[in-house]
Protein backbone atom coordinates (compact mmCIF):
# COMPACT_ATOMS: atom_id res chain seq x y z
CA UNK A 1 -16.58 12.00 34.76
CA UNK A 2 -14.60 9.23 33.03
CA UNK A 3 -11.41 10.53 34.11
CA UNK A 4 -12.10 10.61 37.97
CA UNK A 5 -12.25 7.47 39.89
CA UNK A 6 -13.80 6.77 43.19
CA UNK A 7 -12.11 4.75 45.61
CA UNK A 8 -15.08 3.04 47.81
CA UNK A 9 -15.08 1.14 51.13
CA UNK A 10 -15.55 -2.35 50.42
CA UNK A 11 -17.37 -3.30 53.51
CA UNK A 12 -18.17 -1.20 56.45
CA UNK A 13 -15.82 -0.14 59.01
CA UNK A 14 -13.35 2.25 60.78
CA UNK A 15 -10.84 4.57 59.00
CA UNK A 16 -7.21 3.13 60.70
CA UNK A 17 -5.45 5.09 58.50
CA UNK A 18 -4.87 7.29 55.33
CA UNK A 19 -1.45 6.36 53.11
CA UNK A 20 -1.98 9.59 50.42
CA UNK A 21 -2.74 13.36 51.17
CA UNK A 22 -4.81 15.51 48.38
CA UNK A 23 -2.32 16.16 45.32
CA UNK A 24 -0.37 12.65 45.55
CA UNK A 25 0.42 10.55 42.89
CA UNK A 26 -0.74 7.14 43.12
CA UNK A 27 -0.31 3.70 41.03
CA UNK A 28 -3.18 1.44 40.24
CA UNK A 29 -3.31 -1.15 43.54
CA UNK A 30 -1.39 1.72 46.12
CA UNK A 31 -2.87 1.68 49.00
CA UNK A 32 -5.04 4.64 49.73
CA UNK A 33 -6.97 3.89 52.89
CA UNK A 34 -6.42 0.91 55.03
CA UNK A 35 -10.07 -0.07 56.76
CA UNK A 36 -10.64 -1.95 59.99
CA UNK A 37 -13.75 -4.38 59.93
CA UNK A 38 -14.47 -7.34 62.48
CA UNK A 39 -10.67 -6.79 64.12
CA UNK A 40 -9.00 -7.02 60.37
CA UNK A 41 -6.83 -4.58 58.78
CA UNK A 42 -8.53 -4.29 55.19
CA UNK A 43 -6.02 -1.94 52.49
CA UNK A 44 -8.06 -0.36 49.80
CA UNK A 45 -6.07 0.52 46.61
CA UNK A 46 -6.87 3.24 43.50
CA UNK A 47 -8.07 1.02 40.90
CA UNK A 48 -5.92 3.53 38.54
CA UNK A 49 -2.89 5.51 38.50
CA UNK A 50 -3.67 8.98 38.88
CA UNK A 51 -3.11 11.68 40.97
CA UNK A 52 -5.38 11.96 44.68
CA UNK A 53 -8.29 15.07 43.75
CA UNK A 54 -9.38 14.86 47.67
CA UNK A 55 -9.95 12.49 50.59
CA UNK A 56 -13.17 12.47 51.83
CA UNK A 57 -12.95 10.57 54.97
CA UNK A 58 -10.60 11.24 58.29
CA UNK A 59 -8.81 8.61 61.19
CA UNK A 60 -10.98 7.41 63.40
CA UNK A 61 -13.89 8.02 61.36
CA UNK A 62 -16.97 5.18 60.40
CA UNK A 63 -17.92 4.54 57.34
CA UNK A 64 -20.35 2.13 55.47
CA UNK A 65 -20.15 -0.09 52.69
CA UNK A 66 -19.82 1.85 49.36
CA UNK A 67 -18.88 4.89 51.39
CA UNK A 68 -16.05 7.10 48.96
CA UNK A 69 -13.06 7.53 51.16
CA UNK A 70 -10.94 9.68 48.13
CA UNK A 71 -11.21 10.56 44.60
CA UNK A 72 -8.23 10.05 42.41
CA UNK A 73 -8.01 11.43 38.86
CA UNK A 74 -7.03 9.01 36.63
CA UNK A 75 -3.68 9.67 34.41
């Protein structure tokens, strides 16, 4: 769907944290899910503005490169 966008990890990693909850409404470059790779803090944004369909990953949890952490649809 050209209306959804998926916000992927950019390199592999644990979740530290999640900044949005399912139904909130985010700006292109918020901060969705902030990574931690090789003792770094790594934010990754929405690319759009949109509103947060569901977050697929939870604290504490690995993930691996490409990995969706959320889905936001797009405005």
């Amino acid at each position: 769907m050209a209306d959804r966008v998926d916000v992927v990890a950019p390199v592999p990693g644990l979740v530290a944290s999640i900044a949005v909850a399912r139904g909130a409404a985010v700006a292109a470059g918020d901060t969705v899910v902030t990574l931690q790779s090789m003792k770094m803090e790594i934010a990754v944004p929405s690319d759009r503005a949109g509103t947060v369909e569901e977050v697929l990953v939870a604290e504490g949890q690995e993930v691996e490169l490409g990995a969706v952490l959320a889905r936001v649809r797009a405005a």
